[in-house]
PDB file of N, CA and C in Angstrom:
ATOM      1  N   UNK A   1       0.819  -1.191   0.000  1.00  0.00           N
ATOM      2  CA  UNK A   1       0.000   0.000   0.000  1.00  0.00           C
ATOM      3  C   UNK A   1       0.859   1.249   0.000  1.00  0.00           C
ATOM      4  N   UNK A   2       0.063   2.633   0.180  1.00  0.00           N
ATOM      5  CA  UNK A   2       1.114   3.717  -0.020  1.00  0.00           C
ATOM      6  C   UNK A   2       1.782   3.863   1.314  1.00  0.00           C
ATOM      7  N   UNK A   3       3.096   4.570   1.152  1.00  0.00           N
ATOM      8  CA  UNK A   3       4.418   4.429   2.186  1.00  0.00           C
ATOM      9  C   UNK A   3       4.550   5.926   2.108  1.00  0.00           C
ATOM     10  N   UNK A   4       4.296   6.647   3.454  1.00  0.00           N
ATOM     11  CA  UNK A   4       4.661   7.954   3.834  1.00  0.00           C
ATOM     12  C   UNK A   4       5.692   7.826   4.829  1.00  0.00           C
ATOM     13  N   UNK A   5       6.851   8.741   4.771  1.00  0.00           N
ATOM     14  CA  UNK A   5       7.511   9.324   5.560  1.00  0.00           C
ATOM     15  C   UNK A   5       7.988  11.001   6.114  1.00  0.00           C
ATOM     16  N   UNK A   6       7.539  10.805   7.294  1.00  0.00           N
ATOM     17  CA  UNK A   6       8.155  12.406   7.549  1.00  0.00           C
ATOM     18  C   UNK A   6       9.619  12.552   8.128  1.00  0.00           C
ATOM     19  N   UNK A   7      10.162  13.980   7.869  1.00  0.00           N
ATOM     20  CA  UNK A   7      11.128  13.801   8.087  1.00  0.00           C
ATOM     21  C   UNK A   7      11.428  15.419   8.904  1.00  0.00           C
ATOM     22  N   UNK A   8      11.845  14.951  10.116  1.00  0.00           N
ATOM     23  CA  UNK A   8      11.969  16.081  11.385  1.00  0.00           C
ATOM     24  C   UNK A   8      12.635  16.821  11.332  1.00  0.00           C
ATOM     25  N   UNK A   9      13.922  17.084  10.234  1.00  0.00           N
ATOM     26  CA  UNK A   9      15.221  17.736   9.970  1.00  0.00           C
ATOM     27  C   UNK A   9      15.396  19.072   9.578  1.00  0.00           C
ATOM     28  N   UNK A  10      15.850  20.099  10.201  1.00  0.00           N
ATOM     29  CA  UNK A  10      15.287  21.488   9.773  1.00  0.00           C
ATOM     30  C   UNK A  10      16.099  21.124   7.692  1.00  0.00           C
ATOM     31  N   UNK A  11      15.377  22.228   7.701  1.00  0.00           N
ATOM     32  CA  UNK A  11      15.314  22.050   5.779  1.00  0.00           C
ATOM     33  C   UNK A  11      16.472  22.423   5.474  1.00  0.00           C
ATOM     34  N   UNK A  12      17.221  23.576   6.157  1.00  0.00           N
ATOM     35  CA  UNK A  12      18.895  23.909   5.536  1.00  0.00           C
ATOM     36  C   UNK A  12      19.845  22.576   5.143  1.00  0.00           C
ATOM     37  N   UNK A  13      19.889  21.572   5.857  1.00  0.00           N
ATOM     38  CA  UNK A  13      20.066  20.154   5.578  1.00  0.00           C
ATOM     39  C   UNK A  13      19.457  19.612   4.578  1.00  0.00           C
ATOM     40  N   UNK A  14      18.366  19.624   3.966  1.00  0.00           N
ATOM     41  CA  UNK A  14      17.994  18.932   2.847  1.00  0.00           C
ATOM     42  C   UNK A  14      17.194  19.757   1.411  1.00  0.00           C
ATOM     43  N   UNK A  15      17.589  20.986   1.610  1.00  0.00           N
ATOM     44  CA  UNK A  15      17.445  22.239   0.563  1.00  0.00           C
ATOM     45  C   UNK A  15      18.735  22.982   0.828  1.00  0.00           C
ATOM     46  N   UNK A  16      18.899  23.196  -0.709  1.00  0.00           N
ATOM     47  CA  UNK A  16      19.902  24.184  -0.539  1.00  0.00           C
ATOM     48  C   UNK A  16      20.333  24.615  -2.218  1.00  0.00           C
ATOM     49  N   UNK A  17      20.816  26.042  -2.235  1.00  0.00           N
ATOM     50  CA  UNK A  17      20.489  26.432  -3.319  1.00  0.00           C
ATOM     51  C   UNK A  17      21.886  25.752  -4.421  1.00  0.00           C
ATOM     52  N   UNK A  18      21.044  25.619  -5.743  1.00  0.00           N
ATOM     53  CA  UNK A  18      21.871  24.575  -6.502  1.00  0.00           C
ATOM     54  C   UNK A  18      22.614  25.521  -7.911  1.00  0.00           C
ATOM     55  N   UNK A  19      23.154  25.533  -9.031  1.00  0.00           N
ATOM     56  CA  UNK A  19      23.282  26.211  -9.958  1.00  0.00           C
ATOM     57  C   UNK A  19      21.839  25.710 -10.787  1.00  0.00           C
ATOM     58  N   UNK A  20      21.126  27.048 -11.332  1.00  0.00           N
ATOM     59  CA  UNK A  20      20.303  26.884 -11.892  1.00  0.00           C
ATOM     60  C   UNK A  20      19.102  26.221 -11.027  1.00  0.00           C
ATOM     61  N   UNK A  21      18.914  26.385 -10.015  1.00  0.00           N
ATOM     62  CA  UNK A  21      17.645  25.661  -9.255  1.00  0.00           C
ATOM     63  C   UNK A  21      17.869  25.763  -7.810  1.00  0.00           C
ATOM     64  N   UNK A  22      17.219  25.242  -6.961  1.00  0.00           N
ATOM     65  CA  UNK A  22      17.329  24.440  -5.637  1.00  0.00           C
ATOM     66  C   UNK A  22      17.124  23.106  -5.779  1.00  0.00           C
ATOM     67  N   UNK A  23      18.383  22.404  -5.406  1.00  0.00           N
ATOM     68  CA  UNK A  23      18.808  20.849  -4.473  1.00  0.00           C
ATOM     69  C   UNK A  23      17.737  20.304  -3.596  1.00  0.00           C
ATOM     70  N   UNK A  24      17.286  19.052  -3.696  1.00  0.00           N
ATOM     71  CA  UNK A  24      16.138  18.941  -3.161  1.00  0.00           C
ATOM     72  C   UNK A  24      17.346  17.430  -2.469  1.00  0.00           C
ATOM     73  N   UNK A  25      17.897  16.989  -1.484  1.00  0.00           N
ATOM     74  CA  UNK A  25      18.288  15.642  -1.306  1.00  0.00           C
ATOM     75  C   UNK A  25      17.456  15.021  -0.182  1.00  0.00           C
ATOM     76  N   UNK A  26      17.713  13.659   0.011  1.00  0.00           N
ATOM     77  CA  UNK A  26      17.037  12.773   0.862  1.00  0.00           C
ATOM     78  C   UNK A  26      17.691  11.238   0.513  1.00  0.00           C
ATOM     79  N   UNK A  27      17.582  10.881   1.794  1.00  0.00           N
ATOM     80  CA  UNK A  27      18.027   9.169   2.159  1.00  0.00           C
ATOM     81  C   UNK A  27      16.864   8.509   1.183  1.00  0.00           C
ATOM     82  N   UNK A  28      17.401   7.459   0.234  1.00  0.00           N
ATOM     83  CA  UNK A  28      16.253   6.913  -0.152  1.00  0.00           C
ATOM     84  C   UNK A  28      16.037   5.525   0.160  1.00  0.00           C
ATOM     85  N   UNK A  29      16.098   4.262   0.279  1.00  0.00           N
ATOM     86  CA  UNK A  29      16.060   3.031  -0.274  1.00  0.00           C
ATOM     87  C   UNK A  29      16.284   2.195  -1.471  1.00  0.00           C
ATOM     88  N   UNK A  30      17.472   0.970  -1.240  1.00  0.00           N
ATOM     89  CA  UNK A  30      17.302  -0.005  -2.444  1.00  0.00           C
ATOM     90  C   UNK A  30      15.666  -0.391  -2.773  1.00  0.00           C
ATOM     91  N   UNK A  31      16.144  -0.025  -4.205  1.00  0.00           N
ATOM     92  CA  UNK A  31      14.838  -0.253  -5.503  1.00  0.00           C
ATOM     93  C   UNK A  31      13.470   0.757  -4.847  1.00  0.00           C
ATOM     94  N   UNK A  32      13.617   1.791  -4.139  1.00  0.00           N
ATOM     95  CA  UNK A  32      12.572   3.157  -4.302  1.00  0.00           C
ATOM     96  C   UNK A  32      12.719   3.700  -5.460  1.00  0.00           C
ATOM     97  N   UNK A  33      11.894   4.065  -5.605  1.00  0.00           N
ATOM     98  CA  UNK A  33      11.295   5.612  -6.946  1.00  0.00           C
ATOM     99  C   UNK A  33      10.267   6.155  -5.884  1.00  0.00           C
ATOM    100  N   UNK A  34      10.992   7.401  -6.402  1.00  0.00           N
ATOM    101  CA  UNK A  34      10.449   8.664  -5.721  1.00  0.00           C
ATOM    102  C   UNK A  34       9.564   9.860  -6.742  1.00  0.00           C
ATOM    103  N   UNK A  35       8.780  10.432  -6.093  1.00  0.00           N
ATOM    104  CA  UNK A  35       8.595  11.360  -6.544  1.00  0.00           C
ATOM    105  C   UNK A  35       8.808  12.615  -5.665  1.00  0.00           C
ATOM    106  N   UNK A  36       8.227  14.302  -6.448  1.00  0.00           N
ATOM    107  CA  UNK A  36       8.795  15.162  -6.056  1.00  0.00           C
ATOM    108  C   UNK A  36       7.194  16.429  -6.268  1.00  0.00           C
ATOM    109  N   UNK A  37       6.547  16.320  -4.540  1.00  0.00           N
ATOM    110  CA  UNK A  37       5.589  17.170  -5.106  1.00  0.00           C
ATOM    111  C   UNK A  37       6.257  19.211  -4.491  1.00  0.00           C
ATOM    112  N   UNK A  38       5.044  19.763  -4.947  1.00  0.00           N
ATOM    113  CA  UNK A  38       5.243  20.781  -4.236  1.00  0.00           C
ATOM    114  C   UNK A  38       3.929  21.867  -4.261  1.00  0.00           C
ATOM    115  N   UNK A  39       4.243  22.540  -3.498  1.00  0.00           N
ATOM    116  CA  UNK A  39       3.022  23.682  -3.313  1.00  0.00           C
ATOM    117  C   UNK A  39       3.784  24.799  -2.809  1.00  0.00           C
ATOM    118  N   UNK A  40       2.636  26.080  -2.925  1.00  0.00           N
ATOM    119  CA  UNK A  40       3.309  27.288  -2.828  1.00  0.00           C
ATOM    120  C   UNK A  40       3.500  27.997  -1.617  1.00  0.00           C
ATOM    121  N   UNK A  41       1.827  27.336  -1.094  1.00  0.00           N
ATOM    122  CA  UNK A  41       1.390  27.309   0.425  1.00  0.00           C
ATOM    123  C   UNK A  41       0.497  25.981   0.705  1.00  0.00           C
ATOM    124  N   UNK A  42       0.551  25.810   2.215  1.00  0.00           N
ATOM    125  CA  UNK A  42      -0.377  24.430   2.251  1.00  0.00           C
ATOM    126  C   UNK A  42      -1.742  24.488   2.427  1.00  0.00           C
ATOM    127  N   UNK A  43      -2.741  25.824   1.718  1.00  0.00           N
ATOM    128  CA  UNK A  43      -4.152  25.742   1.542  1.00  0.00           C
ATOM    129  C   UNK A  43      -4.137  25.177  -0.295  1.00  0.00           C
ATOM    130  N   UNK A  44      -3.336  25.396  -0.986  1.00  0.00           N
ATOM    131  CA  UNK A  44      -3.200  24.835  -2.355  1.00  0.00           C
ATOM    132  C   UNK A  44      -3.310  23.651  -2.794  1.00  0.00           C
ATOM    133  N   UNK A  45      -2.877  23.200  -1.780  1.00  0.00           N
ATOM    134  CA  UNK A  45      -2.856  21.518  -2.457  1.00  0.00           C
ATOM    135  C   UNK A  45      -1.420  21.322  -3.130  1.00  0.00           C
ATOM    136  N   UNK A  46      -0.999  20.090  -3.004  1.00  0.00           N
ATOM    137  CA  UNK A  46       0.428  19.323  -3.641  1.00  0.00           C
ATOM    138  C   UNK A  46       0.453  19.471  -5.171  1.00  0.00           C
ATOM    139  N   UNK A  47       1.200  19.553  -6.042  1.00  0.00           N
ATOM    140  CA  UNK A  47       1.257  18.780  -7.124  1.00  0.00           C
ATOM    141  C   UNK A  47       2.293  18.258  -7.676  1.00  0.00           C
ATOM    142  N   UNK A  48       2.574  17.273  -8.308  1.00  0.00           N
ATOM    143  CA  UNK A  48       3.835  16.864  -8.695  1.00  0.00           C
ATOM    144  C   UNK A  48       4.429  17.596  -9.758  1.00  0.00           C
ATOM    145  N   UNK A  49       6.014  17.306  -9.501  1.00  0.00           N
ATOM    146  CA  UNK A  49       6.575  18.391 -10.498  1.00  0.00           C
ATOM    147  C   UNK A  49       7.794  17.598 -10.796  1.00  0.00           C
ATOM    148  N   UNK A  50       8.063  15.944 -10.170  1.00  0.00           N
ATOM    149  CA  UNK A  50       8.882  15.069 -11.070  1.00  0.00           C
ATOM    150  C   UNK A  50       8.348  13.877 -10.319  1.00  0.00           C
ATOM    151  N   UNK A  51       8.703  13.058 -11.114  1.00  0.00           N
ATOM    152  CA  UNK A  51       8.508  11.225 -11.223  1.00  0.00           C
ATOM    153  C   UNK A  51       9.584  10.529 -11.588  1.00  0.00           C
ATOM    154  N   UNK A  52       9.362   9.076 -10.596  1.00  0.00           N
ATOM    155  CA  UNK A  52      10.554   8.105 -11.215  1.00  0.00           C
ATOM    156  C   UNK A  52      11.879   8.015 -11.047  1.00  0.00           C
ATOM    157  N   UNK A  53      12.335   9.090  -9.596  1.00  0.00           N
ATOM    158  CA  UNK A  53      13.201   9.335  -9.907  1.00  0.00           C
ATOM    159  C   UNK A  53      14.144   8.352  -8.890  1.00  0.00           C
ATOM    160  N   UNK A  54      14.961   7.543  -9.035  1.00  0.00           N
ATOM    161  CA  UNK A  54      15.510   6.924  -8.762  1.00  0.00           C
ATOM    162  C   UNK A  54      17.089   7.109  -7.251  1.00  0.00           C
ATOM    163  N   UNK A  55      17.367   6.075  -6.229  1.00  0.00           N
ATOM    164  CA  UNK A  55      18.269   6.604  -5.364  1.00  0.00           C
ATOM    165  C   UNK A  55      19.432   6.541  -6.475  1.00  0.00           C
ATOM    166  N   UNK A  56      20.713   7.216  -5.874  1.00  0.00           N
ATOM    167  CA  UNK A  56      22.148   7.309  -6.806  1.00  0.00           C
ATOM    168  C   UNK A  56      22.948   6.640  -5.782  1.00  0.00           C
ATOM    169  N   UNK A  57      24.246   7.077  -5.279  1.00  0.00           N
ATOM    170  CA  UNK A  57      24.945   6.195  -5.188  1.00  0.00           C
ATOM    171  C   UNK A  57      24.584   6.525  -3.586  1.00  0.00           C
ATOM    172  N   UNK A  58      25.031   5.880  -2.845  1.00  0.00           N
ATOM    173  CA  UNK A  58      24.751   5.816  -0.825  1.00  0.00           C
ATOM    174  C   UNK A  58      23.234   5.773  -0.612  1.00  0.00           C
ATOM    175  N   UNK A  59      22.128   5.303  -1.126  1.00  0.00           N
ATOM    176  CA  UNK A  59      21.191   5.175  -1.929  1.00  0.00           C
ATOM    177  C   UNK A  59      20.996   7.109  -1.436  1.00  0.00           C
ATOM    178  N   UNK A  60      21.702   8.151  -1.482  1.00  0.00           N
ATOM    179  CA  UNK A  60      21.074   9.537  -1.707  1.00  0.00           C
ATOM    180  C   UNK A  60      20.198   9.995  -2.813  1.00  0.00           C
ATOM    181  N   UNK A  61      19.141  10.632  -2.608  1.00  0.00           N
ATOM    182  CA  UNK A  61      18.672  10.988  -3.854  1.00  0.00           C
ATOM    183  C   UNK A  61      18.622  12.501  -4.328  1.00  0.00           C
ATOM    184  N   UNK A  62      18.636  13.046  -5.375  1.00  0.00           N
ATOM    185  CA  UNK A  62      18.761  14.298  -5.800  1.00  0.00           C
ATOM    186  C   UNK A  62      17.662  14.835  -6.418  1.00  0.00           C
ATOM    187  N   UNK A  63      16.717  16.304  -6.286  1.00  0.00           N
ATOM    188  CA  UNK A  63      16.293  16.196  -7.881  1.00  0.00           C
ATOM    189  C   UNK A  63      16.800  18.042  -7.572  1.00  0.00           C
ATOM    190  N   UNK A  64      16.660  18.881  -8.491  1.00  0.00           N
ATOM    191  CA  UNK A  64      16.732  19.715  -9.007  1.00  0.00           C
ATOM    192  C   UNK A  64      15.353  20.622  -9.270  1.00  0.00           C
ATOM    193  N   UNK A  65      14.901  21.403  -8.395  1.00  0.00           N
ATOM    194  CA  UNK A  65      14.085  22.167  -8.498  1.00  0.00           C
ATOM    195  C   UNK A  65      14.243  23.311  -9.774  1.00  0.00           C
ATOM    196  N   UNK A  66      13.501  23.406 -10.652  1.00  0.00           N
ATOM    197  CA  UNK A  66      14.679  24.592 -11.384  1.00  0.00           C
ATOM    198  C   UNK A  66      12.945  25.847 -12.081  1.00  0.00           C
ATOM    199  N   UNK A  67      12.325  25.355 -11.373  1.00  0.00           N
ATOM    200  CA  UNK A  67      11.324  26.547 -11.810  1.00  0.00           C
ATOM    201  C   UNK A  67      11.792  27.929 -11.029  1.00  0.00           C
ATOM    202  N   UNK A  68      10.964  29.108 -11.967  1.00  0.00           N
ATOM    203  CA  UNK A  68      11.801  30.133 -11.386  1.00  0.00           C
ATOM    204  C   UNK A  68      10.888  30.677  -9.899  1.00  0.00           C
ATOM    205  N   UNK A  69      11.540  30.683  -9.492  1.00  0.00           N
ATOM    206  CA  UNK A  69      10.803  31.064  -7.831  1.00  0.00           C
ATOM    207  C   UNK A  69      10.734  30.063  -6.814  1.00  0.00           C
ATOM    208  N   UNK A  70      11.840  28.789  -7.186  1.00  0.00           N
ATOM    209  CA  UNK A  70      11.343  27.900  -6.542  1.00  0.00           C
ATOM    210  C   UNK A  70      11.047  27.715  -4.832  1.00  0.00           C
ATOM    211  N   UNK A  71      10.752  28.795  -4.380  1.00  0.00           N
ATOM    212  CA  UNK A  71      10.533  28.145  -3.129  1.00  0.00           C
ATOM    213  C   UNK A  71       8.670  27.900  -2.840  1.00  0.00           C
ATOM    214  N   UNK A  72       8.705  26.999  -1.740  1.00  0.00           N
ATOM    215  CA  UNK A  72       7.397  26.250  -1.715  1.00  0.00           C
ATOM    216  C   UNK A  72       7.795  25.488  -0.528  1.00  0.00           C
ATOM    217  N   UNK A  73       6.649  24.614  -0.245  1.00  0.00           N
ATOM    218  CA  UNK A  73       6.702  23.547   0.044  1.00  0.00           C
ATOM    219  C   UNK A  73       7.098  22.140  -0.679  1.00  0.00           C
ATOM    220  N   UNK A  74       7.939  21.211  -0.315  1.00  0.00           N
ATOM    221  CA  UNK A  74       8.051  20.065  -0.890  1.00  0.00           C
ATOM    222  C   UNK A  74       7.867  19.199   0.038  1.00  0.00           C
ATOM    223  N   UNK A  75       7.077  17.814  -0.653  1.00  0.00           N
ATOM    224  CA  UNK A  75       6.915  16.408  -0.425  1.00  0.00           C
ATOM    225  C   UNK A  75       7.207  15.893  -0.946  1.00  0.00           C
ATOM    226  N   UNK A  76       7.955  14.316  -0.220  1.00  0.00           N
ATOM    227  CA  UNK A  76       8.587  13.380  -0.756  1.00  0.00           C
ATOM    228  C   UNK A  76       7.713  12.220  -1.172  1.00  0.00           C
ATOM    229  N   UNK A  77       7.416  11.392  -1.888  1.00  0.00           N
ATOM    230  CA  UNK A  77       6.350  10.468  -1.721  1.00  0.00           C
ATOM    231  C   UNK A  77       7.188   9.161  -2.628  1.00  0.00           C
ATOM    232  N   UNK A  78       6.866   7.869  -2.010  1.00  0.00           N
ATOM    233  CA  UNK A  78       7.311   6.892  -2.424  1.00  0.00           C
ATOM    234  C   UNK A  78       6.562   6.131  -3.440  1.00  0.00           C
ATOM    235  N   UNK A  79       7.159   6.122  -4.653  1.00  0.00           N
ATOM    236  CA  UNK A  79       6.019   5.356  -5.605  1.00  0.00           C
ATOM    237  C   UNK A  79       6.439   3.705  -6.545  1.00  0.00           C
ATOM    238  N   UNK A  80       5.603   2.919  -6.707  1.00  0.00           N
ATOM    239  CA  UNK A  80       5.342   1.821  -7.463  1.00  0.00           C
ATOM    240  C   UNK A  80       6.107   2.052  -8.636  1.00  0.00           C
ATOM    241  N   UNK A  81       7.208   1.600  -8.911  1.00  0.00           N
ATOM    242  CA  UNK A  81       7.812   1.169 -10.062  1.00  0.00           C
ATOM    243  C   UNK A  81       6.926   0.553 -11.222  1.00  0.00           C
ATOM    244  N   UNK A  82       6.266   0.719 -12.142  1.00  0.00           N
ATOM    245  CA  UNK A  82       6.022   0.033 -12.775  1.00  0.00           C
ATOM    246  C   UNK A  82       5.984  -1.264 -13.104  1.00  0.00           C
ATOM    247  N   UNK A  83       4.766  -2.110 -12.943  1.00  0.00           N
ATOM    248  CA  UNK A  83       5.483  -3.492 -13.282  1.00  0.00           C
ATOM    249  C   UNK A  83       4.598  -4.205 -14.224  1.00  0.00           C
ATOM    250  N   UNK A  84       6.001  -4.329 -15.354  1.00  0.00           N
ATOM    251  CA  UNK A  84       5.666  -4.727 -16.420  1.00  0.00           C
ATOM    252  C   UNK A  84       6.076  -5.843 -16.865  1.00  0.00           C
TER     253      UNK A  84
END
């Protein structure tokens, strides 16, 4: 079923500004896909703004915020690999 995690860590630790964007990182898990939502404020509602995105090496994961204004809220959400 779906798998939420929160994470207690002030944000300077897991935002931080990137070339061309803001750095979004997080601990992930062998064989997670992640996605990457966000909002502007939390009466808006979430929406996603990447998929699929896979851990790299120490399973860390990265994505790259690169809309212009990016600050918001972000959520991490764990998703179903496809299975085909």
């Amino acid at each position: 079923g779906p798998f939420e995690r929160s994470a207690w860590m002030p944000l300077l630790e897991n935002v931080a500004a990137a070339e061309g964007g803001m750095e979004i990182r997080w601990l992930g898990r062998d064989g997670g896909v992640y996605e990457v939502q966000k909002c502007a404020d939390l009466t808006g509602g979430f929406q996603t703004i990447a998929t699929g995105i896979p851990p790299a090496r120490n399973n860390v994961v990265r994505y790259i915020d690169r809309e212009d204004g990016a600050a918001g809220f972000y959520r991490i959400r764990v998703v179903e690999p496809d299975s085909k």
